[in-house]
C-alpha atoms as a PDB file:
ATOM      1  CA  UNK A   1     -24.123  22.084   9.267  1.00  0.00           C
ATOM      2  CA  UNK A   2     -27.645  22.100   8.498  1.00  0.00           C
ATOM      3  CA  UNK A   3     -28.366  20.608  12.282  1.00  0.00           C
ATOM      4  CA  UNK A   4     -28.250  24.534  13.477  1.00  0.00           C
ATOM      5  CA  UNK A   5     -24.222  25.010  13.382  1.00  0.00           C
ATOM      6  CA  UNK A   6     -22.353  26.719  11.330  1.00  0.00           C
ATOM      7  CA  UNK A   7     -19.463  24.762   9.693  1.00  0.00           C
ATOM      8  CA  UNK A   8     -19.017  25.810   6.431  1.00  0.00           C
ATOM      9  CA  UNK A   9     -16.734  23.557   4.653  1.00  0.00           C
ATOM     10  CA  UNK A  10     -15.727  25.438   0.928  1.00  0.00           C
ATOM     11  CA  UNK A  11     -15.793  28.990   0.756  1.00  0.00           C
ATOM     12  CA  UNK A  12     -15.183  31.986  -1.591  1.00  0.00           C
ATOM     13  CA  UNK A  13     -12.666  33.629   0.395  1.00  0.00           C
ATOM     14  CA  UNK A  14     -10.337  32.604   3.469  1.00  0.00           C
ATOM     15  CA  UNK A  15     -12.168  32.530   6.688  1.00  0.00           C
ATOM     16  CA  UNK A  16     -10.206  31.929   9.952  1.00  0.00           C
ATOM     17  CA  UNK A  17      -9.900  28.476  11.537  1.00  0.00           C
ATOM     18  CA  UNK A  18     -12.411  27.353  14.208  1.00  0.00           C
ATOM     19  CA  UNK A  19     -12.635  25.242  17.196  1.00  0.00           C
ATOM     20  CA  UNK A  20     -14.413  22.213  16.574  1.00  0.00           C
ATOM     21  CA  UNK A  21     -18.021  21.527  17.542  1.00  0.00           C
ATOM     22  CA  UNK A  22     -18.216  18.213  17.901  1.00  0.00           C
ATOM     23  CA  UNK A  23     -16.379  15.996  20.946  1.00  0.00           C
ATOM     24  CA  UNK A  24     -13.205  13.642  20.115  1.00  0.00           C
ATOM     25  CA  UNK A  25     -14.460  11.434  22.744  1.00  0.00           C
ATOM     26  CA  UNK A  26     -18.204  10.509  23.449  1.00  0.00           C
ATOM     27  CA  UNK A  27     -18.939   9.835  26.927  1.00  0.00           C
ATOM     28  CA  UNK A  28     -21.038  11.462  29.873  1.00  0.00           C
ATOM     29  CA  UNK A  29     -18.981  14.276  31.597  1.00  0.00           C
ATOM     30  CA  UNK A  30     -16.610  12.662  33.945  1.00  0.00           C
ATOM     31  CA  UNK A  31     -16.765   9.320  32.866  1.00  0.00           C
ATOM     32  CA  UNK A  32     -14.457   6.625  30.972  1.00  0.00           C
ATOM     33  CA  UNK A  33     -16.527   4.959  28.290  1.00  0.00           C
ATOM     34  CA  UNK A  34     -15.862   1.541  29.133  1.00  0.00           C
ATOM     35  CA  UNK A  35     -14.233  -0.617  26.390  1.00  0.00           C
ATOM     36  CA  UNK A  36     -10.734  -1.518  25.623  1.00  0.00           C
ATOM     37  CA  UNK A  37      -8.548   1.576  25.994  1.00  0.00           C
ATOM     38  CA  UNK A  38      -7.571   2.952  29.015  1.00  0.00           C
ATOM     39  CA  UNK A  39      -8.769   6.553  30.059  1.00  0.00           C
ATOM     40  CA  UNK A  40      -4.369   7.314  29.630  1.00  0.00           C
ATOM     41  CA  UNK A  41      -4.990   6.263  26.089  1.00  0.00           C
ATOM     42  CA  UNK A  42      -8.228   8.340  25.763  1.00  0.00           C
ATOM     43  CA  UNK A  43      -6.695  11.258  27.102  1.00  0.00           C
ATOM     44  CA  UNK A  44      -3.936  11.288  24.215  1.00  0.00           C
ATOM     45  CA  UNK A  45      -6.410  10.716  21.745  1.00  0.00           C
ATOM     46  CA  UNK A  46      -8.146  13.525  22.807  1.00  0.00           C
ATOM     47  CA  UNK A  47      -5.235  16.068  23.222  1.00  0.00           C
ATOM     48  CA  UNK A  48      -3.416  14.239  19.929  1.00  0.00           C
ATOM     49  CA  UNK A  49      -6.376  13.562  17.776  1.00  0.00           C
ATOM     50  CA  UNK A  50      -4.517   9.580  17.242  1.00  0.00           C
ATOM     51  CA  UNK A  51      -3.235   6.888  18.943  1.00  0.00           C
ATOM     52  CA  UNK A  52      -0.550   4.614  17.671  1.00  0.00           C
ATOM     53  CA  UNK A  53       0.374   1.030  18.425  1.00  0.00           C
ATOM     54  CA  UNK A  54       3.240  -1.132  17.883  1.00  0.00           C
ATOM     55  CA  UNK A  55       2.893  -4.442  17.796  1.00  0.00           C
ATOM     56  CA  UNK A  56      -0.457  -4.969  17.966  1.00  0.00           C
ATOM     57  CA  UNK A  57      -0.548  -7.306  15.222  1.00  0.00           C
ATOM     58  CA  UNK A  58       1.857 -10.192  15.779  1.00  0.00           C
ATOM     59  CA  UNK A  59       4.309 -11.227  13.108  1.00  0.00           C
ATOM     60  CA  UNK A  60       2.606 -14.034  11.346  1.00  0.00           C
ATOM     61  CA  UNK A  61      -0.392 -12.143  11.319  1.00  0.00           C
ATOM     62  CA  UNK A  62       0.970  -9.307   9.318  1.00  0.00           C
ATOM     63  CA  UNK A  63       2.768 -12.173   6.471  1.00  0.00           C
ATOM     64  CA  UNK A  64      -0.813 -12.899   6.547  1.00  0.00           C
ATOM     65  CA  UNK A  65      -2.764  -9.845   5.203  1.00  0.00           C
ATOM     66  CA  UNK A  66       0.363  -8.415   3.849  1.00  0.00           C
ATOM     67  CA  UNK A  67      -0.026 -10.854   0.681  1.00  0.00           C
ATOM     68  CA  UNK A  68      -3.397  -9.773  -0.027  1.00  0.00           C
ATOM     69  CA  UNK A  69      -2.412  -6.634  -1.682  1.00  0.00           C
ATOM     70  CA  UNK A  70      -0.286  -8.130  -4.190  1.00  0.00           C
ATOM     71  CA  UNK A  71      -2.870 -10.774  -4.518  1.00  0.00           C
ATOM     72  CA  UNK A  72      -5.610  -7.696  -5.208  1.00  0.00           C
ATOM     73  CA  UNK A  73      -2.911  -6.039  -7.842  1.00  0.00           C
ATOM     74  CA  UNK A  74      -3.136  -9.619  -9.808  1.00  0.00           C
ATOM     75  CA  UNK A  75      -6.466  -9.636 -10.011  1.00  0.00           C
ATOM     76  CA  UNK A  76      -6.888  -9.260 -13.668  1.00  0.00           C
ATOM     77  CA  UNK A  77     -10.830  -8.394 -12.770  1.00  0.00           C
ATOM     78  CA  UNK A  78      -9.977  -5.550 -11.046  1.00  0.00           C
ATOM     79  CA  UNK A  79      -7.785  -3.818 -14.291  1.00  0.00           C
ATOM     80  CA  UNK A  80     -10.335  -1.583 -15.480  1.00  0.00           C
ATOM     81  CA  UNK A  81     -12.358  -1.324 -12.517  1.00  0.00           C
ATOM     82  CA  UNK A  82     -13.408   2.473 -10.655  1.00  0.00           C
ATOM     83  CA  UNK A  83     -12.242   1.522  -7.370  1.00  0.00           C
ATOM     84  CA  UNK A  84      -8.443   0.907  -8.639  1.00  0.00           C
ATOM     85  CA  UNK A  85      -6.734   4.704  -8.893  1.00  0.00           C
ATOM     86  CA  UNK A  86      -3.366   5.054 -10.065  1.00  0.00           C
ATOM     87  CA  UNK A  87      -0.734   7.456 -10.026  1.00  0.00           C
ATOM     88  CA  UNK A  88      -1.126  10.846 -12.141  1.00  0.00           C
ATOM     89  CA  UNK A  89       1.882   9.942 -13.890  1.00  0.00           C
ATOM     90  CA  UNK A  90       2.595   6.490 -13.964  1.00  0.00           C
ATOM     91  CA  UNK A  91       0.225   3.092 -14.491  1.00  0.00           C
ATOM     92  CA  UNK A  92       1.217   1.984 -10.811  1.00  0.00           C
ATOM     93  CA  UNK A  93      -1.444   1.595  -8.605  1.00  0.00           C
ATOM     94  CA  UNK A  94      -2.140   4.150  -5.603  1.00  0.00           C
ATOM     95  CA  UNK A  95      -5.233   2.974  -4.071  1.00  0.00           C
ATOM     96  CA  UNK A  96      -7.999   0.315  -4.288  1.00  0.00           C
ATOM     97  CA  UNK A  97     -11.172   1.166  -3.008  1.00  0.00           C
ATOM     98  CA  UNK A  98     -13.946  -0.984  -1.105  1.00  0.00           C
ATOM     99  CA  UNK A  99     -11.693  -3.925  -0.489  1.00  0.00           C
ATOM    100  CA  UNK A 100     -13.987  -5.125   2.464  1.00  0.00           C
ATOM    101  CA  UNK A 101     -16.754  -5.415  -0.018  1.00  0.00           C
ATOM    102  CA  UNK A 102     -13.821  -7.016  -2.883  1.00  0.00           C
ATOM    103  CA  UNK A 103     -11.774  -9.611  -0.213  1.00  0.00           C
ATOM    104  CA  UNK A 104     -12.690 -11.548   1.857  1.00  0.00           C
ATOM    105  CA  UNK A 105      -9.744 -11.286   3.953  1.00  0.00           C
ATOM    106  CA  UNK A 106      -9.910  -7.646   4.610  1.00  0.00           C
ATOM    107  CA  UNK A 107     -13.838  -8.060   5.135  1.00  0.00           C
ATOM    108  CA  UNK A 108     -13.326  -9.984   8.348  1.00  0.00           C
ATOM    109  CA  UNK A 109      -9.783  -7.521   8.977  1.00  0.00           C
ATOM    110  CA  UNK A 110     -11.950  -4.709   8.825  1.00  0.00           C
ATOM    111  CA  UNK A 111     -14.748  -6.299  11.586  1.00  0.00           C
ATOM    112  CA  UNK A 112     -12.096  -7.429  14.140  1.00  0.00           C
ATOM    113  CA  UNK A 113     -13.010  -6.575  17.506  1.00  0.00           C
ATOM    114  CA  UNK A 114      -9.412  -5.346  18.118  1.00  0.00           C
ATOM    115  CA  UNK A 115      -9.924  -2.314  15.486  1.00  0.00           C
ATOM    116  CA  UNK A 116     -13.820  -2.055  16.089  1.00  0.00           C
ATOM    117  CA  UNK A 117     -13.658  -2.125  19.803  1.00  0.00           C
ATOM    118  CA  UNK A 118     -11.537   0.959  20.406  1.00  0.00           C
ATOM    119  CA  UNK A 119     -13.135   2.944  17.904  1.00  0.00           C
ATOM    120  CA  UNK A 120     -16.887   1.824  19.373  1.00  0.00           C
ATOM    121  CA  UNK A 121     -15.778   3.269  22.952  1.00  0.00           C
ATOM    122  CA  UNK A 122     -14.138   6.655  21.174  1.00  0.00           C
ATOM    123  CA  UNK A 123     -17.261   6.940  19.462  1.00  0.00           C
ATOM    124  CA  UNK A 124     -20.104   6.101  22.042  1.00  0.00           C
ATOM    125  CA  UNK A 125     -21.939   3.671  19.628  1.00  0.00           C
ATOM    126  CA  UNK A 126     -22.076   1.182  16.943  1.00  0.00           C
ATOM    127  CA  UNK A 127     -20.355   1.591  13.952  1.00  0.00           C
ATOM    128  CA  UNK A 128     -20.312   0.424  10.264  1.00  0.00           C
ATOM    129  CA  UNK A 129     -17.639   0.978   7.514  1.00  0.00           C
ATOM    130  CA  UNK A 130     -17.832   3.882   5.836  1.00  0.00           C
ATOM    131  CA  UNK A 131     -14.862   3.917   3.447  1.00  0.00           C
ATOM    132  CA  UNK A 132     -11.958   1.287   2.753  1.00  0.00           C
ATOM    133  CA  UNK A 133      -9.060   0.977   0.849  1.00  0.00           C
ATOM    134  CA  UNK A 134      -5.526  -0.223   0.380  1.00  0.00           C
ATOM    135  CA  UNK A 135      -3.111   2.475  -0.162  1.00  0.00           C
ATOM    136  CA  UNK A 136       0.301   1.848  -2.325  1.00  0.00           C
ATOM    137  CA  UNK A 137       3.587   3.714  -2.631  1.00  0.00           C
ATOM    138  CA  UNK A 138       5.809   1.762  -4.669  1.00  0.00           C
ATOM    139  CA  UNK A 139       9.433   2.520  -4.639  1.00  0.00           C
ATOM    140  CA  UNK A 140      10.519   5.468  -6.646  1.00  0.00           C
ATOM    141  CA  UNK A 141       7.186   6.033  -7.837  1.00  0.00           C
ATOM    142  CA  UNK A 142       4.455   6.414  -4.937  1.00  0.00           C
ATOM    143  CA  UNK A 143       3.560  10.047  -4.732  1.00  0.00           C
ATOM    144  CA  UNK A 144       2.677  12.354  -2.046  1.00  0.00           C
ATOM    145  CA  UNK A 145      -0.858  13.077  -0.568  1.00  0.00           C
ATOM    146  CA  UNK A 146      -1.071  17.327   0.278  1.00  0.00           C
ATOM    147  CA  UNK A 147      -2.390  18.207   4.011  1.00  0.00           C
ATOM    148  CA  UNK A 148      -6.137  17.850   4.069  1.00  0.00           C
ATOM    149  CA  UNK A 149      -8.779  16.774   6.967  1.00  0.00           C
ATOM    150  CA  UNK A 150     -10.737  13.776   6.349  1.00  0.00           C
ATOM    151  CA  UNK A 151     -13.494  15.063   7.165  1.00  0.00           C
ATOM    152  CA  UNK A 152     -13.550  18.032   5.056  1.00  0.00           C
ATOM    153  CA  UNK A 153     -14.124  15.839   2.097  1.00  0.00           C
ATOM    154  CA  UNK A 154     -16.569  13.587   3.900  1.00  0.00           C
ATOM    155  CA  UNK A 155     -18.793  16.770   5.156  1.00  0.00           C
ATOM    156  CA  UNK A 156     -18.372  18.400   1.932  1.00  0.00           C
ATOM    157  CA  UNK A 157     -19.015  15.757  -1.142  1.00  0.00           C
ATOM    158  CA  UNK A 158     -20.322  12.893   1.066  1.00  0.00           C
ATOM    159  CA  UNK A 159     -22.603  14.644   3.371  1.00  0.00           C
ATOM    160  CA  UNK A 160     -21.116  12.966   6.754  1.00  0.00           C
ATOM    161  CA  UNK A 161     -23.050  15.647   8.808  1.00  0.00           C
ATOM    162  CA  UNK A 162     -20.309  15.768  12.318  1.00  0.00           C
ATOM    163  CA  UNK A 163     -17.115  15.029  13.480  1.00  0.00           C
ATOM    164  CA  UNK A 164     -18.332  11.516  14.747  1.00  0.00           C
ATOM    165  CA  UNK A 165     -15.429   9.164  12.696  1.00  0.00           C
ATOM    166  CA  UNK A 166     -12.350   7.250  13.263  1.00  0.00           C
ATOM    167  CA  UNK A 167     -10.087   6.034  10.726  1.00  0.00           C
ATOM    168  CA  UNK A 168      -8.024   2.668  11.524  1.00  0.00           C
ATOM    169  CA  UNK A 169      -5.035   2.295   9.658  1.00  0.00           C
ATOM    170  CA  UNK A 170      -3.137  -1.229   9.373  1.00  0.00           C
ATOM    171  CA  UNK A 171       0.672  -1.073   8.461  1.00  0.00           C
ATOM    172  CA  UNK A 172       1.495  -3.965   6.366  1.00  0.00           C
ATOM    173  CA  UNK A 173       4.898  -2.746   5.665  1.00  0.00           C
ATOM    174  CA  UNK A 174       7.701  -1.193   6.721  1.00  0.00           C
ATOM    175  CA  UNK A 175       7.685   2.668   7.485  1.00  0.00           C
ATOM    176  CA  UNK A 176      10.737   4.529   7.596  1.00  0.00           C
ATOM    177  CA  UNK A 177      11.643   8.194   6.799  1.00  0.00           C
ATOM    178  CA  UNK A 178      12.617   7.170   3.537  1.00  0.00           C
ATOM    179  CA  UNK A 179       9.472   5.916   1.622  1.00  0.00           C
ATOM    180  CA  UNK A 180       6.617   8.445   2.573  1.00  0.00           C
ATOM    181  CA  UNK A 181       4.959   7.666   5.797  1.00  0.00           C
ATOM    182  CA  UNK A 182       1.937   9.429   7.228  1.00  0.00           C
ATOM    183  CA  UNK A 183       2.547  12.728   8.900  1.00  0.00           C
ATOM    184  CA  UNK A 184       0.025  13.781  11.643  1.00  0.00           C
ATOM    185  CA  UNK A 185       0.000  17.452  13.190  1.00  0.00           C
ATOM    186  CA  UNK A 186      -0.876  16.877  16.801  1.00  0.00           C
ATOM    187  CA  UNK A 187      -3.732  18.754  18.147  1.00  0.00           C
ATOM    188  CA  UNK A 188      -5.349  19.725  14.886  1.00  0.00           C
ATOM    189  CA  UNK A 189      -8.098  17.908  14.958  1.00  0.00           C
ATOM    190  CA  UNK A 190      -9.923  20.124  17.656  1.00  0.00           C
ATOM    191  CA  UNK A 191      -9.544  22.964  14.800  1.00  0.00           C
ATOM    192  CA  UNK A 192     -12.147  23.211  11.696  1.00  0.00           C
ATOM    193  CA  UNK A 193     -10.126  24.829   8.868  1.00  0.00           C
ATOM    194  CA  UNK A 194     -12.869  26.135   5.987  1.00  0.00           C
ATOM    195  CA  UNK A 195     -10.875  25.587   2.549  1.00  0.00           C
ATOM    196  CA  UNK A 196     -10.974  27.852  -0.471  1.00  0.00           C
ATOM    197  CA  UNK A 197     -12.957  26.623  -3.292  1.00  0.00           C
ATOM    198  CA  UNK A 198     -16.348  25.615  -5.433  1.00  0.00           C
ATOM    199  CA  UNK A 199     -15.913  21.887  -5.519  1.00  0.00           C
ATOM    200  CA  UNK A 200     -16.032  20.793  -9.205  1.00  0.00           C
ATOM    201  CA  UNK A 201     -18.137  17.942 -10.438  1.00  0.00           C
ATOM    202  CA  UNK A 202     -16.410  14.812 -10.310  1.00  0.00           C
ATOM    203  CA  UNK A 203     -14.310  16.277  -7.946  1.00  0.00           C
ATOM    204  CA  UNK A 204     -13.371  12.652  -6.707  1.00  0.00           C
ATOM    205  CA  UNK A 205     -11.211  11.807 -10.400  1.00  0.00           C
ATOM    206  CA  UNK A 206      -8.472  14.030  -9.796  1.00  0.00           C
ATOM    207  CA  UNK A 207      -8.296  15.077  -5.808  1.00  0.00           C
ATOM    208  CA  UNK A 208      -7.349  11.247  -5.393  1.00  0.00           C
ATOM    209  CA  UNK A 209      -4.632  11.581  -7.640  1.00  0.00           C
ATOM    210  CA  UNK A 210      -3.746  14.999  -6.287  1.00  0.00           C
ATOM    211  CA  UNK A 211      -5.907  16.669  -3.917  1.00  0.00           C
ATOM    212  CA  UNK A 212      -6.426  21.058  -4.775  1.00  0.00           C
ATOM    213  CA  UNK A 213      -9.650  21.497  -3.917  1.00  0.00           C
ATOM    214  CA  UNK A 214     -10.428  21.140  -0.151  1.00  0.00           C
ATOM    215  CA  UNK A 215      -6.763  21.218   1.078  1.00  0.00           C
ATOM    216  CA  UNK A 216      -5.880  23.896   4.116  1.00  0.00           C
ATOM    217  CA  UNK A 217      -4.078  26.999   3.515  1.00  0.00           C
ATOM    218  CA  UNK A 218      -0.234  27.931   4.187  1.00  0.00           C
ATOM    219  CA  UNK A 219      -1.048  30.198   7.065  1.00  0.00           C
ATOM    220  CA  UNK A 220      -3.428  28.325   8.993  1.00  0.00           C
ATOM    221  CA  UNK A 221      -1.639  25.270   8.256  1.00  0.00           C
ATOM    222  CA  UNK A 222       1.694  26.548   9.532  1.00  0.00           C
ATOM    223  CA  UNK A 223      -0.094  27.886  12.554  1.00  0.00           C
ATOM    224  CA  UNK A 224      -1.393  24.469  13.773  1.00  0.00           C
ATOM    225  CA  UNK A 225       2.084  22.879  13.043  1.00  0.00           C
ATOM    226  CA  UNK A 226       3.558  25.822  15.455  1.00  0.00           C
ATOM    227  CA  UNK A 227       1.384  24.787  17.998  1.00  0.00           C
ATOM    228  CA  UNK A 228       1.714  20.598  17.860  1.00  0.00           C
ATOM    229  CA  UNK A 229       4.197  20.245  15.278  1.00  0.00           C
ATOM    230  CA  UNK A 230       4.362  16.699  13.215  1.00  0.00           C
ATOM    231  CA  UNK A 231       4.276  13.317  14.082  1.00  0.00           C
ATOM    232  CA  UNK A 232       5.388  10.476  11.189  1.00  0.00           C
ATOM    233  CA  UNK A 233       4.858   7.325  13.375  1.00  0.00           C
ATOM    234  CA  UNK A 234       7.261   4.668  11.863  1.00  0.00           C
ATOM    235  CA  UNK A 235       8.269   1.454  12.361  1.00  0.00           C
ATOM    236  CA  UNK A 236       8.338  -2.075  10.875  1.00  0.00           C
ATOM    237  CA  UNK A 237       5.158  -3.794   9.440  1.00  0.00           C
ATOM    238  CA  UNK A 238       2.544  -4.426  12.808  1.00  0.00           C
ATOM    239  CA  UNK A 239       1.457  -0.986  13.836  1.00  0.00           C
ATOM    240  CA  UNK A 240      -1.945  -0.141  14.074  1.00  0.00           C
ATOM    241  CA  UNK A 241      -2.873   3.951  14.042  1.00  0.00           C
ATOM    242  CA  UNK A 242      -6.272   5.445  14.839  1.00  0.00           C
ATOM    243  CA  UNK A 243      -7.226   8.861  14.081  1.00  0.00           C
ATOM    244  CA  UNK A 244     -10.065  11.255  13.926  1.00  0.00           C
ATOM    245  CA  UNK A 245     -11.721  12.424  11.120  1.00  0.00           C
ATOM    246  CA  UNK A 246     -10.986  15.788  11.434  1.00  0.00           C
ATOM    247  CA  UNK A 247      -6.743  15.168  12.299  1.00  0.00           C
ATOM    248  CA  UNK A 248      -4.646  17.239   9.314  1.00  0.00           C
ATOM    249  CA  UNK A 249      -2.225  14.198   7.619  1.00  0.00           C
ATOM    250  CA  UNK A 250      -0.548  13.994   4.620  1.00  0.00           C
ATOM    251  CA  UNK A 251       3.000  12.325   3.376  1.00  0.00           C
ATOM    252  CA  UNK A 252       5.819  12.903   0.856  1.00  0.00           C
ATOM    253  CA  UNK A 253       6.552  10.997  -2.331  1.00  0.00           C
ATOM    254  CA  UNK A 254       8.592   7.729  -1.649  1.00  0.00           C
ATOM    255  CA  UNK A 255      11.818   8.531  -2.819  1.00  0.00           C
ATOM    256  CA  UNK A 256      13.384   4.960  -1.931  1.00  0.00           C
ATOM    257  CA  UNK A 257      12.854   1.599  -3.467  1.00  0.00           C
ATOM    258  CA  UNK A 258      11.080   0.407  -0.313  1.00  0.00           C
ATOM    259  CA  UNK A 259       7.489   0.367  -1.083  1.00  0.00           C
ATOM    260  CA  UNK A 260       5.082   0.971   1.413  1.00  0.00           C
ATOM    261  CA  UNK A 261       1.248  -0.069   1.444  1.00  0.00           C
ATOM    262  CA  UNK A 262      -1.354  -0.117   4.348  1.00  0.00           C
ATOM    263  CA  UNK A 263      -4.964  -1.193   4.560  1.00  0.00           C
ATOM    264  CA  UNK A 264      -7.432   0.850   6.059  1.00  0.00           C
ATOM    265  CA  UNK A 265     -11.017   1.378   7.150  1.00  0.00           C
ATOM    266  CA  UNK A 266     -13.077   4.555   8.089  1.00  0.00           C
ATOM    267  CA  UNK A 267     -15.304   3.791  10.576  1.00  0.00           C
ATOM    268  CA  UNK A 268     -18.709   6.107  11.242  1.00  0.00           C
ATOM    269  CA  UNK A 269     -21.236   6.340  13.784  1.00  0.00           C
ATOM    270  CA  UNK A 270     -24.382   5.059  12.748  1.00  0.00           C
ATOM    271  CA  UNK A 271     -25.676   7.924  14.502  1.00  0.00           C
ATOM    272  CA  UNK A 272     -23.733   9.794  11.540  1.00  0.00           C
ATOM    273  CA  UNK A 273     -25.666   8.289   8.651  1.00  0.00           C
ATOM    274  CA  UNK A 274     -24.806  10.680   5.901  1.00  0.00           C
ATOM    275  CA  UNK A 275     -27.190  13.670   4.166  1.00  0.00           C
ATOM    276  CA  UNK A 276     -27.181  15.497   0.987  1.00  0.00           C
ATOM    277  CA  UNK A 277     -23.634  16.789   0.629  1.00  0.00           C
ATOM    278  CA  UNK A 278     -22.944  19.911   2.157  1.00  0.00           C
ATOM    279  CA  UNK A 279     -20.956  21.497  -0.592  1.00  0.00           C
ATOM    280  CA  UNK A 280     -21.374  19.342  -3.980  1.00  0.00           C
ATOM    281  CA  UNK A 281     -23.674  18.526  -6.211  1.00  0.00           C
ATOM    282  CA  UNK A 282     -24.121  14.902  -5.813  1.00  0.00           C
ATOM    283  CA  UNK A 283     -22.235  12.239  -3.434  1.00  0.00           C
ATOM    284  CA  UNK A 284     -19.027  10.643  -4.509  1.00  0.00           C
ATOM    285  CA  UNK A 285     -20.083   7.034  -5.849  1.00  0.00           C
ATOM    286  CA  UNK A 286     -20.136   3.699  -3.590  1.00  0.00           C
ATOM    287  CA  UNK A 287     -17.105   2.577  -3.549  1.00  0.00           C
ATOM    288  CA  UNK A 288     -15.776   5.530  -1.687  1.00  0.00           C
ATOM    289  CA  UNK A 289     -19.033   6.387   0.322  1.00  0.00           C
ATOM    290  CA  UNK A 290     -20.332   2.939   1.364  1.00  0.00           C
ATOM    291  CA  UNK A 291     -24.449   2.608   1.641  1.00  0.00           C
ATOM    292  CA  UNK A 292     -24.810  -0.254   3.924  1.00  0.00           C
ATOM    293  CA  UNK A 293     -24.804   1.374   7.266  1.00  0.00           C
ATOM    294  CA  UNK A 294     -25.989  -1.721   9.553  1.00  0.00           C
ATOM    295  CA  UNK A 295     -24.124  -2.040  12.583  1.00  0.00           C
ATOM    296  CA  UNK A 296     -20.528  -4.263  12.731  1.00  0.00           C
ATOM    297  CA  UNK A 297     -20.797  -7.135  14.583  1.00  0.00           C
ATOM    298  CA  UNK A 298     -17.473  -7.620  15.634  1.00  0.00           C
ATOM    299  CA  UNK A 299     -15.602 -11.096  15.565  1.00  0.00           C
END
């Protein structure tokens, strides 16, 4: 990092993993930031690197803001749009990009003070939205997402300069060991892993599709499964997961006819305003690197 350490986030050759530099949690030594999560739940998200919660969406809640993805994949305006990515090998739809900026709905979702609250005390300060999206796996034809860190991408081609960012992720589905849900390796996130690789220009186009460039390799990979193996939290539509930036994830294709989606929202530190990139060219564009970086206001 150009602040004076020395994370260096795409390299020539392998270089060995790292403890990370930055803290999970942000709070004086010895204290519990104060905010909605107890220190029991801080403690797991700093041994973990997540936190998972059933329920906390009730039922009628989730019927809610589980119709606005199919509304957003009707919405003949967004056809032809950059935001909407779809699957390498199929016209089905994987992700849409910037929905809080595109519905309305998931604007105020994404500034409720039950998601912006916890990630606030984690964090030690205001936030403001740095990416959003819905993600879809359709039955039979969702695909897989590789292993990769968040926040190797961010650092890298967005120039998000530390460790200082929670993701919130809202399942609007059902999750089951059949149709590709999120796997988590415990305990990685306290590990930087520096990934092989110049980072092309336009890098974004294809590692959405299917991420090469800035994914971890086999043997530190392995080694960090060893240690904390996986988590896949499942369960039916409600749950709400937070995890850092820097936690290794990834999921398999959905082999079922169940299709799974889930809305989420990166939030950053405004005290994490991003630089130049640290190993591209030029930023990714807006709609996966918002610019607006004014505190949420939570409701």
């Amino acid at each position: 990092m150009r602040s004076g350490t020395s994370i260096r986030p795409r390299t020539t050759h392998r270089i060995p993993m790292f403890e990370r530099l930055d803290p999970v949690v942000y709070a004086p030594a010895g204290e519990t930031p104060a905010g909605p999560l107890s220190a029991e739940d801080l403690e797991r998200f700093e041994r973990d690197g997540f936190l998972f919660y059933e329920g906390l969406l009730p039922a009628d809640e989730v019927r809610h803001y589980r119709e606005e993805p199919t509304r957003l994949l009707q919405d003949p305006s967004l056809l032809d749009e950059e935001c909407v990515l779809r699957e390498p090998r199929s016209n089905e739809v994987r992700s849409i990009f910037r929905v809080h900026r595109i519905s309305p709905l998931l604007a105020a979702l994404g500034r409720d003070r039950r998601f912006v609250e916890p990630v606030r005390q984690i964090l030690g300060s205001d936030v403001y939205i740095h990416q959003s999206r819905i993600n879809y796996k359709p039955g039979f034809e969702g695909k897989g997402f590789n292993w990769h860190s968040d926040f190797e991408t961010w650092h890298a081609e967005d120039g998000m300069p530390r460790m200082r960012a929670v993701r919130c992720s809202i399942i609007l589905t059902d999750n089951n060991e059949f149709n590709g849900p999120l796997m988590l390796v415990p305990g990685s996130h306290r590990y930087f892993v520096p990934c092989v690789g110049a980072t092309p220009d336009d890098n974004y186009k294809s590692s959405l599709k299917d991420q090469q460039i800035g994914v971890p390799d086999r043997e530190s990979l392995a080694e960090l499964i060893e240690r904390g193996g996986i988590r896949a939290p499942k369960g039916p539509a409600g749950p709400v997961l937070f995890f850092d930036c820097n936690t290794l994830h990834g999921s398999n294709a959905n082999m079922s006819p169940f299709p799974r989606s889930n809305a989420f929202f990166v939030y950053n530190s405004i005290d994490n305003r991003l630089q130049a990139p640290y190993a591209a060219r030029r930023r990714r564009p807006l709609f996966l690197t918002d610019d607006d970086c004014r505190p949420i206001r939570p409701r």
